[in-house]
PDB file of N, CA and C in Angstrom:
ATOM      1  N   UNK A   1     -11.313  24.094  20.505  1.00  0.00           N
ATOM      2  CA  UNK A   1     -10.493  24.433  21.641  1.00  0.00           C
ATOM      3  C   UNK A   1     -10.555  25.932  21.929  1.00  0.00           C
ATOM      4  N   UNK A   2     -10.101  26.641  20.729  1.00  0.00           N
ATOM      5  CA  UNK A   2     -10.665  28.027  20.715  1.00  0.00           C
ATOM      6  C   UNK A   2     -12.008  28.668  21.280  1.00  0.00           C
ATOM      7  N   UNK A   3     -13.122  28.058  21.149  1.00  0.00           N
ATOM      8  CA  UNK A   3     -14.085  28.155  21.604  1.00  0.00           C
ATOM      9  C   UNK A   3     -14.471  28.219  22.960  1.00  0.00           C
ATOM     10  N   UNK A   4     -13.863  27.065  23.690  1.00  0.00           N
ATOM     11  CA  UNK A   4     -14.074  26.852  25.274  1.00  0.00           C
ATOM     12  C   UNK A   4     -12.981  28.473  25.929  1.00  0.00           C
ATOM     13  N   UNK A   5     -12.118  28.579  25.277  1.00  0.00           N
ATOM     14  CA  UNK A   5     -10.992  29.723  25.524  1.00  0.00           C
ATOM     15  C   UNK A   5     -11.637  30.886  26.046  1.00  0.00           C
ATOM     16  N   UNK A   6     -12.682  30.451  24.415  1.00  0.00           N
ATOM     17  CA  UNK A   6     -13.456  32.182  24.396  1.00  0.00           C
ATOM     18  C   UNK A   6     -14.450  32.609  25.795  1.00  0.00           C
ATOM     19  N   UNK A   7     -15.055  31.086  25.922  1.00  0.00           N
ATOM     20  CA  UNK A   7     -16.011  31.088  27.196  1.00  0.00           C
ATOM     21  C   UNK A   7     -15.522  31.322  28.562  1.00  0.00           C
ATOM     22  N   UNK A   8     -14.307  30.395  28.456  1.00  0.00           N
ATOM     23  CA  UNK A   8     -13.697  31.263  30.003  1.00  0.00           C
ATOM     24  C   UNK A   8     -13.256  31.820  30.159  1.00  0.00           C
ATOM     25  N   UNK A   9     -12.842  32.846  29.195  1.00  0.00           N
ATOM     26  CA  UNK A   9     -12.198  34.534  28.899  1.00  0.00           C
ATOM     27  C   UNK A   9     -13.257  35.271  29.474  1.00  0.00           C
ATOM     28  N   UNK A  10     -14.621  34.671  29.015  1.00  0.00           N
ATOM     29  CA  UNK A  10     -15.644  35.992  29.338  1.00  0.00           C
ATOM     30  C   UNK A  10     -16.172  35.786  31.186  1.00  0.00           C
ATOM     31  N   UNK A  11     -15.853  34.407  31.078  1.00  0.00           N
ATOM     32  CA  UNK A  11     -16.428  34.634  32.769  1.00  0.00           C
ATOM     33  C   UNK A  11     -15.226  34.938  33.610  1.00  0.00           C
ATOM     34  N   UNK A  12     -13.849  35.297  33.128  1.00  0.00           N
ATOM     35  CA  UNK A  12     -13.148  35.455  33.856  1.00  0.00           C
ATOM     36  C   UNK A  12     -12.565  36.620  33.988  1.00  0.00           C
ATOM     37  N   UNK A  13     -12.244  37.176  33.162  1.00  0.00           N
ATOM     38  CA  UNK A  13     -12.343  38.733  32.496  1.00  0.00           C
ATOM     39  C   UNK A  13     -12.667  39.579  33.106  1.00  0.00           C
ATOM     40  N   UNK A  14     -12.443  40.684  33.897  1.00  0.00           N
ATOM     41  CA  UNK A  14     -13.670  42.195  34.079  1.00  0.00           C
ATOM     42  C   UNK A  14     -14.376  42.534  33.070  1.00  0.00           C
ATOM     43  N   UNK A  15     -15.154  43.329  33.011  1.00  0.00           N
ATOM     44  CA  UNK A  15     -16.295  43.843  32.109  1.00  0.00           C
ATOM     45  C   UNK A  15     -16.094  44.120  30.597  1.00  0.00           C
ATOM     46  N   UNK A  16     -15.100  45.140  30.775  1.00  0.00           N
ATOM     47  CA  UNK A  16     -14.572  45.508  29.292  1.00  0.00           C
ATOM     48  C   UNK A  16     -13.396  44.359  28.697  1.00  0.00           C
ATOM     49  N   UNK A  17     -13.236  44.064  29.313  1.00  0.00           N
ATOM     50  CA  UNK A  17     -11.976  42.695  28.624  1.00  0.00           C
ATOM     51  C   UNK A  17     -12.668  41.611  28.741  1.00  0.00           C
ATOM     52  N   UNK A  18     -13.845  40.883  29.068  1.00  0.00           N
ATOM     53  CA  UNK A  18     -13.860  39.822  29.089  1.00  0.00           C
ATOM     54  C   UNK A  18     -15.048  39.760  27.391  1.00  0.00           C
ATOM     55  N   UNK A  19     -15.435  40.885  27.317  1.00  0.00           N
ATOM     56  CA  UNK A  19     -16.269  41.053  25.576  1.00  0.00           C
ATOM     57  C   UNK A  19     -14.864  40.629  24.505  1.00  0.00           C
ATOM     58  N   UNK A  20     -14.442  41.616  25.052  1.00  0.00           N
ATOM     59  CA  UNK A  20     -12.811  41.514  23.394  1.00  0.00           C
ATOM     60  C   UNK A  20     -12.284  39.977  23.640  1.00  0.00           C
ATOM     61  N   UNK A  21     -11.785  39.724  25.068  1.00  0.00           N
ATOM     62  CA  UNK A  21     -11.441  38.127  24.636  1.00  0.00           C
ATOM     63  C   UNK A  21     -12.130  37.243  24.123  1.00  0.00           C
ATOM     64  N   UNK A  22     -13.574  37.106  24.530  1.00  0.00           N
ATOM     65  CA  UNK A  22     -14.799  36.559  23.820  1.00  0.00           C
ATOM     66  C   UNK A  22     -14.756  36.880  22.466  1.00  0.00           C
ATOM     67  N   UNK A  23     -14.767  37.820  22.084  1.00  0.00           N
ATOM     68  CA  UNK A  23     -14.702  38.075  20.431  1.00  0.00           C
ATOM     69  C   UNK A  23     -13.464  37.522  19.570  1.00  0.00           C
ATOM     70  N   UNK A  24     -12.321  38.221  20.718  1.00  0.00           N
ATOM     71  CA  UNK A  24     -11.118  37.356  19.791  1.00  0.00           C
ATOM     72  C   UNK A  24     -11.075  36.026  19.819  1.00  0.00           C
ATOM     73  N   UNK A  25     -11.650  35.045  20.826  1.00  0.00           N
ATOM     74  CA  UNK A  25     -11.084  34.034  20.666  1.00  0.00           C
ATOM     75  C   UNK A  25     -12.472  33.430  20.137  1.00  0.00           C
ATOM     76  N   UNK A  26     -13.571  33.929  19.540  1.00  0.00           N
ATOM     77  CA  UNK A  26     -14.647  33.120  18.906  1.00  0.00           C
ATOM     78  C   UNK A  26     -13.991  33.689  17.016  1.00  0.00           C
ATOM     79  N   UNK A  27     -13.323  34.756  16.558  1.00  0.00           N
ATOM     80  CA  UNK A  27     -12.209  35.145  15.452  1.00  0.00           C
ATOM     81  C   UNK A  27     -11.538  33.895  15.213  1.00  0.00           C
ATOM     82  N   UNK A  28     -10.391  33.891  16.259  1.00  0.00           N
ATOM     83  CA  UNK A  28      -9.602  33.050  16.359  1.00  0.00           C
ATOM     84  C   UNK A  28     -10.249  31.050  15.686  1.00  0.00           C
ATOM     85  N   UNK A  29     -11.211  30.961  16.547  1.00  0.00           N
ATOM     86  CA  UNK A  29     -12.170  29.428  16.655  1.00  0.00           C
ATOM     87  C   UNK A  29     -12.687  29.524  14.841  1.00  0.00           C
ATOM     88  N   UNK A  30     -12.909  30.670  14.647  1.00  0.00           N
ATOM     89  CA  UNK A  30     -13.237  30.749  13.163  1.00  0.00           C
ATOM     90  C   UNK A  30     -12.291  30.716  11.871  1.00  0.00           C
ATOM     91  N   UNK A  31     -11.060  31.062  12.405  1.00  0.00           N
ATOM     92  CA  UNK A  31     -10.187  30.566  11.616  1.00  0.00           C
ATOM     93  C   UNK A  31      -9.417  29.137  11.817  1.00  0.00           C
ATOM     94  N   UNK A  32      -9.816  28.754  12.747  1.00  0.00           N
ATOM     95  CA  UNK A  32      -9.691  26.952  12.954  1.00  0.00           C
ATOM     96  C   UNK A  32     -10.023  26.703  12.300  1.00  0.00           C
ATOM     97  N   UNK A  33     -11.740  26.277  12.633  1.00  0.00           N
ATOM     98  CA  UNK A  33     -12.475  25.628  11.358  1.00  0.00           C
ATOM     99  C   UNK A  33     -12.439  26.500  10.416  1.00  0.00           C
ATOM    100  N   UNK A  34     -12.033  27.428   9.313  1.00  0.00           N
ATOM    101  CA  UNK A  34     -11.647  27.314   7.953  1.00  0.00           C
ATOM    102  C   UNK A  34     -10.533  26.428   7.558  1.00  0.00           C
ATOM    103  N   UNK A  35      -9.587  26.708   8.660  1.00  0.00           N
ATOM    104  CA  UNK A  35      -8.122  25.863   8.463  1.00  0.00           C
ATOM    105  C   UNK A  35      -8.236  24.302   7.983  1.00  0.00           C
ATOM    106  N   UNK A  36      -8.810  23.880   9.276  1.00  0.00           N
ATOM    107  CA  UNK A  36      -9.280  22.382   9.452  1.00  0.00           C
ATOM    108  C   UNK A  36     -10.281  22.053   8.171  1.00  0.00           C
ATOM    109  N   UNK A  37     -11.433  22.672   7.404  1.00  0.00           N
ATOM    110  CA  UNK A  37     -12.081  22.415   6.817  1.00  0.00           C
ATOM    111  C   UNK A  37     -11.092  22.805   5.455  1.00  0.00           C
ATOM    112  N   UNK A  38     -10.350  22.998   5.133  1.00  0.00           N
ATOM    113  CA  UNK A  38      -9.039  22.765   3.411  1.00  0.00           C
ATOM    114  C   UNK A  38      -8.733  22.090   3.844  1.00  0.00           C
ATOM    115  N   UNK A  39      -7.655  21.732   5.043  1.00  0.00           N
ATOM    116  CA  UNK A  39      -6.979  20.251   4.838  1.00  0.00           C
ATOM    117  C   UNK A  39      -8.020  19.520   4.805  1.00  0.00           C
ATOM    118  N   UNK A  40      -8.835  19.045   5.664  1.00  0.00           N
ATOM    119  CA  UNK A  40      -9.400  18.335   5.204  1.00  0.00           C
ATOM    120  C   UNK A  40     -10.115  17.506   4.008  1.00  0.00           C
ATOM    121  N   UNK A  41     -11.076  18.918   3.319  1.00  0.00           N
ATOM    122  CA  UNK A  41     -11.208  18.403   2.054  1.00  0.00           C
ATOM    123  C   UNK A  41     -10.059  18.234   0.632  1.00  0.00           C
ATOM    124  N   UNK A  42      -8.890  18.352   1.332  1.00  0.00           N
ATOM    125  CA  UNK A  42      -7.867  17.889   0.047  1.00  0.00           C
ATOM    126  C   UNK A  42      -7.723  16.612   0.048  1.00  0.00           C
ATOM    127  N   UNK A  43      -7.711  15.561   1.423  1.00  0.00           N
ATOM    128  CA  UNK A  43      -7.358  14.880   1.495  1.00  0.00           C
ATOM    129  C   UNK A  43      -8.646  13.293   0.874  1.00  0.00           C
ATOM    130  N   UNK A  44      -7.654  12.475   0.531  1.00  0.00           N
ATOM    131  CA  UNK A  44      -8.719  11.024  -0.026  1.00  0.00           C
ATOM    132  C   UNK A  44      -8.715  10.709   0.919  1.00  0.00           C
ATOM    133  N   UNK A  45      -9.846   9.516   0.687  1.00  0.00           N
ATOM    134  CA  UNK A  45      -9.982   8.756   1.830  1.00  0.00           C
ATOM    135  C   UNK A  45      -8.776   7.156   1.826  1.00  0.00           C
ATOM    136  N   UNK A  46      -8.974   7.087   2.979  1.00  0.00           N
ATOM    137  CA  UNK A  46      -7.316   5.814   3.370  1.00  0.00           C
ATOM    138  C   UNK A  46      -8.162   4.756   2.856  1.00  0.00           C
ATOM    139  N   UNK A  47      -8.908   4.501   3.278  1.00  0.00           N
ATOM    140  CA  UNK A  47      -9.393   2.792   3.795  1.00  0.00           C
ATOM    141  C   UNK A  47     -10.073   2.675   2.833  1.00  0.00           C
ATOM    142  N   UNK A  48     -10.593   1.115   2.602  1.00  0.00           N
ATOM    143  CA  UNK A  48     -11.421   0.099   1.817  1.00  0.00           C
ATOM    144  C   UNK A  48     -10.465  -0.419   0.578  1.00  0.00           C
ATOM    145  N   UNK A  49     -11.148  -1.353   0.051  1.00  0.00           N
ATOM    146  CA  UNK A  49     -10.688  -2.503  -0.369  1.00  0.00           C
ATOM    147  C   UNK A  49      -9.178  -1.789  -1.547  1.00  0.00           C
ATOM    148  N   UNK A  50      -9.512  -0.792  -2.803  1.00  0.00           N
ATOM    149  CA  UNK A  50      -9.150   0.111  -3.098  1.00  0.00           C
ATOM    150  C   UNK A  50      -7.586   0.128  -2.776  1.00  0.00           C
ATOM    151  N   UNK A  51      -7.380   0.605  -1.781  1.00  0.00           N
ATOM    152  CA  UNK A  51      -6.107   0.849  -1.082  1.00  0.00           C
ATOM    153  C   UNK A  51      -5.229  -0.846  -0.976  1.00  0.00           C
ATOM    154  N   UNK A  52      -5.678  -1.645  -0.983  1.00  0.00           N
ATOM    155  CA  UNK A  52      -5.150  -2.720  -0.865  1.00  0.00           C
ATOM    156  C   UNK A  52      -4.089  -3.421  -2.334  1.00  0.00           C
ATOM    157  N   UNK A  53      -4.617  -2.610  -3.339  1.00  0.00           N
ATOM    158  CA  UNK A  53      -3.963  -2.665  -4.652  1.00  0.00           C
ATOM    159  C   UNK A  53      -2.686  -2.770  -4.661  1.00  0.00           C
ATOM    160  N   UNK A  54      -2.243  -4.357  -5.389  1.00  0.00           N
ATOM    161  CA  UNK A  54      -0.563  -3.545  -4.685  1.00  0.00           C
ATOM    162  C   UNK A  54       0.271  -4.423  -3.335  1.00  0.00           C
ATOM    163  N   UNK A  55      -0.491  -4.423  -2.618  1.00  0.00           N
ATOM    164  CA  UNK A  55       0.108  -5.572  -1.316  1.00  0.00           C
ATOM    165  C   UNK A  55      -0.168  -6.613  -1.517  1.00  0.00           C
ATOM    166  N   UNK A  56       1.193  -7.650  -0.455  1.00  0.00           N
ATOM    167  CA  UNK A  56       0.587  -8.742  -0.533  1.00  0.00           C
ATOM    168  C   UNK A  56       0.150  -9.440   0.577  1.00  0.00           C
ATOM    169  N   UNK A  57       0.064 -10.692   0.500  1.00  0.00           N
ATOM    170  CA  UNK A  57      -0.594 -11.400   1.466  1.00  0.00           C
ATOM    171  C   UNK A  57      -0.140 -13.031   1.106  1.00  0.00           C
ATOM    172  N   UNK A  58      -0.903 -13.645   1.891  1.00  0.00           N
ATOM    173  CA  UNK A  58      -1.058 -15.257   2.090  1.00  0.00           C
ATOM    174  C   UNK A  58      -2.339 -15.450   2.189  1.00  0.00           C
ATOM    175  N   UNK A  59      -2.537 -17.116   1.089  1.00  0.00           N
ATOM    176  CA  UNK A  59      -3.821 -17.678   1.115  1.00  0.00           C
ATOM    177  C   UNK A  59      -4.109 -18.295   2.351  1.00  0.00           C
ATOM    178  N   UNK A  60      -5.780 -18.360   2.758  1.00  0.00           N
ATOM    179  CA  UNK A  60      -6.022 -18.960   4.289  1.00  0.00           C
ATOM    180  C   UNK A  60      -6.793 -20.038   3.342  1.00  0.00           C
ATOM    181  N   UNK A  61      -7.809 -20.050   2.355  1.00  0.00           N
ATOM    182  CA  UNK A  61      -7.993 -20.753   2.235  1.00  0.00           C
ATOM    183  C   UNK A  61      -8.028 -20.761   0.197  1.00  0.00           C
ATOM    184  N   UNK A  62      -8.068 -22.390  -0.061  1.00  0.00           N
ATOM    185  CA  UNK A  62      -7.804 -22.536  -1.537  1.00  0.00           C
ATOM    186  C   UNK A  62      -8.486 -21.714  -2.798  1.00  0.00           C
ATOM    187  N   UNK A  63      -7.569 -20.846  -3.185  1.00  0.00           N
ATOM    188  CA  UNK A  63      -8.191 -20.130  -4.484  1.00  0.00           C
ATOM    189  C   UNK A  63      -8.151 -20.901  -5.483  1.00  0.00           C
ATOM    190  N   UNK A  64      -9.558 -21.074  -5.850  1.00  0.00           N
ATOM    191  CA  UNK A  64      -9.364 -22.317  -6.953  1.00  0.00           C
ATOM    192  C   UNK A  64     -10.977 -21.927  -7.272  1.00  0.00           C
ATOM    193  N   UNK A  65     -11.262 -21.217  -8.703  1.00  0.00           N
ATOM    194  CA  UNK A  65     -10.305 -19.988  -8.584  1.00  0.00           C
ATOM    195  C   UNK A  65     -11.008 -18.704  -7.157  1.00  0.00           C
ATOM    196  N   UNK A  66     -12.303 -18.955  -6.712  1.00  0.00           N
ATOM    197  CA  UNK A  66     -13.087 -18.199  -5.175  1.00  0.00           C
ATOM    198  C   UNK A  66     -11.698 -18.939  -4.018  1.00  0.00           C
ATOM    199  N   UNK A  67     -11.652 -18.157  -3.084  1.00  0.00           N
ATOM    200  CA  UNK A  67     -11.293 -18.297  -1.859  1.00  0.00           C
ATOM    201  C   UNK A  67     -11.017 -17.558  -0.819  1.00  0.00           C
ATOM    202  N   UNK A  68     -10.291 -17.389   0.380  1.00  0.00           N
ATOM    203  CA  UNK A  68      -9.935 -16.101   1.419  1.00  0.00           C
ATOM    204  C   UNK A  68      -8.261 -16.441   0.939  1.00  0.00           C
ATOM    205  N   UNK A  69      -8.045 -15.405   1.263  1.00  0.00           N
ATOM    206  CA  UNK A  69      -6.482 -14.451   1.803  1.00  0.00           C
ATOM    207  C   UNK A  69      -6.565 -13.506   3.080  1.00  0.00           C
ATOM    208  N   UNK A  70      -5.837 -13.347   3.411  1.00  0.00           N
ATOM    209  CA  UNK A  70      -4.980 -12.226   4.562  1.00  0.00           C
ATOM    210  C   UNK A  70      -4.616 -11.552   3.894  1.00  0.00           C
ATOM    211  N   UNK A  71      -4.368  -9.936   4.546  1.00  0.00           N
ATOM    212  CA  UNK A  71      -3.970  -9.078   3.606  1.00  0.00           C
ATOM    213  C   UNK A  71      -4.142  -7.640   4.992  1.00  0.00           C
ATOM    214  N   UNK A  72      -2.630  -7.430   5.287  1.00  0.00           N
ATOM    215  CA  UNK A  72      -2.565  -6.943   6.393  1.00  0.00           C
ATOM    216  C   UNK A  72      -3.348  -6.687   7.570  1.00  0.00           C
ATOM    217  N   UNK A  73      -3.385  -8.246   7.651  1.00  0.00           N
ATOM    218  CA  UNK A  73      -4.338  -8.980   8.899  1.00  0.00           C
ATOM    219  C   UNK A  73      -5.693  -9.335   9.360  1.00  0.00           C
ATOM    220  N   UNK A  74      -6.104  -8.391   7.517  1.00  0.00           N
ATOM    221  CA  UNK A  74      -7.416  -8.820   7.465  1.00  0.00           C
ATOM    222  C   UNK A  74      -7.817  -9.883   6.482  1.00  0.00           C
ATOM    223  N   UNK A  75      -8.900 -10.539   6.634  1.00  0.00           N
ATOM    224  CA  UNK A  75      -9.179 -12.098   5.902  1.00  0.00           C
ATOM    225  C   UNK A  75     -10.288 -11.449   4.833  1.00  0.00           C
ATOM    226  N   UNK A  76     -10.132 -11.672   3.613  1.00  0.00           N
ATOM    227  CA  UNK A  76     -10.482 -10.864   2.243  1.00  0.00           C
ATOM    228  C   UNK A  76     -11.238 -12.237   1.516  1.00  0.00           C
ATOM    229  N   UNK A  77     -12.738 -11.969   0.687  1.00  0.00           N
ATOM    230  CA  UNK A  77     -12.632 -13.389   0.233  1.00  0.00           C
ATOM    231  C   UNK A  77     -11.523 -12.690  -1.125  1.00  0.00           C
ATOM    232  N   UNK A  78     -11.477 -13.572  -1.802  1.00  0.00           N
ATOM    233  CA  UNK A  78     -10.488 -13.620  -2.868  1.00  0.00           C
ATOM    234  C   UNK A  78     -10.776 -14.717  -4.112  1.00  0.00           C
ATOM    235  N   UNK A  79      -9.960 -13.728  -5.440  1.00  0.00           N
ATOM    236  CA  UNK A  79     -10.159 -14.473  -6.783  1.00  0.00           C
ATOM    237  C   UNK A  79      -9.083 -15.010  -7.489  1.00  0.00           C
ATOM    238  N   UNK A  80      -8.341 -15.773  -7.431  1.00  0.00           N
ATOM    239  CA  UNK A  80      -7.542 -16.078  -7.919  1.00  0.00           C
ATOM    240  C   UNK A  80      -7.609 -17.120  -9.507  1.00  0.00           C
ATOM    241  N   UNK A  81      -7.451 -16.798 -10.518  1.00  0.00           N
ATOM    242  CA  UNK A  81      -7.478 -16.879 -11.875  1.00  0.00           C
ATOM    243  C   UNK A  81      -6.349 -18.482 -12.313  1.00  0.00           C
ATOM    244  N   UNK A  82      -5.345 -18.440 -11.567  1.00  0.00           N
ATOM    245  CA  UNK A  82      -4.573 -19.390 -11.992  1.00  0.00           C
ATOM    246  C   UNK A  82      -4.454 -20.820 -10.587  1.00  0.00           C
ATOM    247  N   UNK A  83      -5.058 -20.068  -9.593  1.00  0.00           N
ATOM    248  CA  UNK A  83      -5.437 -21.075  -8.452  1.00  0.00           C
ATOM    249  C   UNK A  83      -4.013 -20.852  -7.354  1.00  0.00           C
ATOM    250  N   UNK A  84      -4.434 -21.025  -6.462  1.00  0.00           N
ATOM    251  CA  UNK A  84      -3.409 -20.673  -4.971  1.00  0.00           C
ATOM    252  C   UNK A  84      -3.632 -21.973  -3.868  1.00  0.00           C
ATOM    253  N   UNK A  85      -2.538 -22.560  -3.720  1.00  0.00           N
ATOM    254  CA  UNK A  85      -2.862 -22.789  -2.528  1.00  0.00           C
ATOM    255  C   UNK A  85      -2.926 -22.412  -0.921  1.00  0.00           C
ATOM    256  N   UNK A  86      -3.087 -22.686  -0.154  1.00  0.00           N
ATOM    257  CA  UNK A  86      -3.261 -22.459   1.023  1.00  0.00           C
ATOM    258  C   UNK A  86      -1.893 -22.331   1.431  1.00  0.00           C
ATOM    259  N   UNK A  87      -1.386 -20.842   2.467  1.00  0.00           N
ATOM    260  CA  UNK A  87       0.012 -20.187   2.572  1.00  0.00           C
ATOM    261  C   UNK A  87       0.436 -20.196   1.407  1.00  0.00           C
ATOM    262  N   UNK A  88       0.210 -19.962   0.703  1.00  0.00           N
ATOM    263  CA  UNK A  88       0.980 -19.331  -0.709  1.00  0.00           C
ATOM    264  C   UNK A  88       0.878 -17.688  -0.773  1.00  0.00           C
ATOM    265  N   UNK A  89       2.214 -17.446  -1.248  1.00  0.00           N
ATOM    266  CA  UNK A  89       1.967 -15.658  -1.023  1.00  0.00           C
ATOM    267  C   UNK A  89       1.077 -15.307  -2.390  1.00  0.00           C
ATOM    268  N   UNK A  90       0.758 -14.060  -2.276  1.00  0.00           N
ATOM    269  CA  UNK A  90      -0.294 -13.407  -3.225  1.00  0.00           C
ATOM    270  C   UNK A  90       0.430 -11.978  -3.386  1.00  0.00           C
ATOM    271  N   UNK A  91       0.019 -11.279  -4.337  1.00  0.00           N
ATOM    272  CA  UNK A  91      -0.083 -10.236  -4.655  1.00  0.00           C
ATOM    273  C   UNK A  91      -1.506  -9.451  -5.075  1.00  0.00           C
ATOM    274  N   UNK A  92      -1.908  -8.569  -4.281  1.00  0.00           N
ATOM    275  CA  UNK A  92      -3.055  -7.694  -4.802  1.00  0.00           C
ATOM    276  C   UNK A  92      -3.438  -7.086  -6.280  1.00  0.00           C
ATOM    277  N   UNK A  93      -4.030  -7.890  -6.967  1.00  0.00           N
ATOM    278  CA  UNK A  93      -3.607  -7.005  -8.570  1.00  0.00           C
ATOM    279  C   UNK A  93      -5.163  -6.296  -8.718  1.00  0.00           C
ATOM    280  N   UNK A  94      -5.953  -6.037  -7.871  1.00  0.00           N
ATOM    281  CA  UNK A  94      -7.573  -5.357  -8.556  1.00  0.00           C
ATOM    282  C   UNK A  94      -8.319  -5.744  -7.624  1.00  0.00           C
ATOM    283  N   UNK A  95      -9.741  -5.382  -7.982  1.00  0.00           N
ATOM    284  CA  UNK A  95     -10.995  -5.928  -7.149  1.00  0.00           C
ATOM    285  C   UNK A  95     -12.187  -5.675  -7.800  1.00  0.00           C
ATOM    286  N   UNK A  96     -13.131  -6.666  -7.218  1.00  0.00           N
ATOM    287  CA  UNK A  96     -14.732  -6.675  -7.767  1.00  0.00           C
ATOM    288  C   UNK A  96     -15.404  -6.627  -6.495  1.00  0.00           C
ATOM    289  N   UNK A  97     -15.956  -5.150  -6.551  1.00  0.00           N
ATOM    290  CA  UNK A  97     -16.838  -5.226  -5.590  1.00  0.00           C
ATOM    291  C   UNK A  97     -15.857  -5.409  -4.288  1.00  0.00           C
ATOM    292  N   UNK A  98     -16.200  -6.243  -2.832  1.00  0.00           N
ATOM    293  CA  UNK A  98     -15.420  -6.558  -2.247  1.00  0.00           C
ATOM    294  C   UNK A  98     -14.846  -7.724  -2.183  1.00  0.00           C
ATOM    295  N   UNK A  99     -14.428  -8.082  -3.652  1.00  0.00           N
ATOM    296  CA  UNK A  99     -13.656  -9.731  -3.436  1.00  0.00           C
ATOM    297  C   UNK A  99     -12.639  -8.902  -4.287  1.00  0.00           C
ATOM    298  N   UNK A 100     -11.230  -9.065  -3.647  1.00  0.00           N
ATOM    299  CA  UNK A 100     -10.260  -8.942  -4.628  1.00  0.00           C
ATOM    300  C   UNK A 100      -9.838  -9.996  -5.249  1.00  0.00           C
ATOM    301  N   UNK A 101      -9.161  -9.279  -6.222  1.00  0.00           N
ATOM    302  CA  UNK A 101      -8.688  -9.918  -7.555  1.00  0.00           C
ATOM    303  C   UNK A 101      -6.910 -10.573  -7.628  1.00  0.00           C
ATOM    304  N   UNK A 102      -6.353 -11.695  -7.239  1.00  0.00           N
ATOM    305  CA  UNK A 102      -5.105 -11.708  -6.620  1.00  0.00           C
ATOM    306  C   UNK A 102      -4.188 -12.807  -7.863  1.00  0.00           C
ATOM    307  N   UNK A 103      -3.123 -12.634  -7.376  1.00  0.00           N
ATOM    308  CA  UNK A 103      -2.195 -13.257  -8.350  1.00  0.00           C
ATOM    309  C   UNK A 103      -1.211 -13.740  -7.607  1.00  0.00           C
ATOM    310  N   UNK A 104      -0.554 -15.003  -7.651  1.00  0.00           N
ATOM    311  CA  UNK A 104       0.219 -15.990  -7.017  1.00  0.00           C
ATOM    312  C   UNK A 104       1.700 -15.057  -7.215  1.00  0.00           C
ATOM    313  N   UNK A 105       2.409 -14.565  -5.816  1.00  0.00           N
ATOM    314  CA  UNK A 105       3.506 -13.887  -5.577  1.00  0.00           C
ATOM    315  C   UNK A 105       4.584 -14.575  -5.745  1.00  0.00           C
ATOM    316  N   UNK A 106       5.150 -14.502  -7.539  1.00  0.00           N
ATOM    317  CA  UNK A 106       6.226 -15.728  -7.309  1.00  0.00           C
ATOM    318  C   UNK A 106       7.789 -15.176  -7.319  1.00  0.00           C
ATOM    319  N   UNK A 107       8.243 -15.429  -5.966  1.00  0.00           N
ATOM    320  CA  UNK A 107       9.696 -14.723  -5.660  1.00  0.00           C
ATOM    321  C   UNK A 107      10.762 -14.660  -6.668  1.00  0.00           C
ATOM    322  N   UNK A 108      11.575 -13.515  -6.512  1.00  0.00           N
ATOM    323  CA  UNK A 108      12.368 -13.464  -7.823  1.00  0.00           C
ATOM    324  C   UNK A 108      13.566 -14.658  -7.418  1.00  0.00           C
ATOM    325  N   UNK A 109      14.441 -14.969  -8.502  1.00  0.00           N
ATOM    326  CA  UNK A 109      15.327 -16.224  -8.410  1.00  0.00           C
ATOM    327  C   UNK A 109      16.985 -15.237  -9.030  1.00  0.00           C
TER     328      UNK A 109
END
């Protein structure tokens, strides 16, 4: 954004002011991108299977023990160890590769 600033500073500018705004605001554009480039690299990445650890979902189709789940609206195949049926809630406990690893969500009493 800084950048475009700098460009129409200089065509808009008289002679001697339209160099210094050009300079300051290509300064300025340079301390953006340093800014933008730390946050950035502090941050992880959000997405893939990974992040799903933890939530739950509903079976679409029978874990016995391969099958699919939902899992905030996306359809996952899925492993279920003790077997699920179809709409049964799940819990996210791991993953292989991209099949997670799920466990039958059984409500507290």
């Amino acid at each position: 954004m800084f950048f475009i600033v700098a460009l129409a500073l200089l065509l808009v500018l008289p002679t001697p002011w339209n160099l210094v705004g050009f300079v300051g605001g290509l300064v300025v554009f340079g301390g953006e991108i340093v800014f933008w480039n730390r946050t950035v690299r502090r941050r992880r990445p959000t997405a893939g299977a990974e992040t799903l650890i933890g939530k739950t979902g509903t079976v679409v189709a029978e874990c016995r023990p391969g099958g699919q789940v939902r899992v905030d609206g996306e359809i996952w195949e899925a492993r279920c160890e003790k077997g699920a049926d179809r709409g049964d809630g799940i819990v996210v406990i791991g993953r292989e590769g991209l099949t997670l690893v799920v466990a039958r969500d059984v409500p507290d009493s």
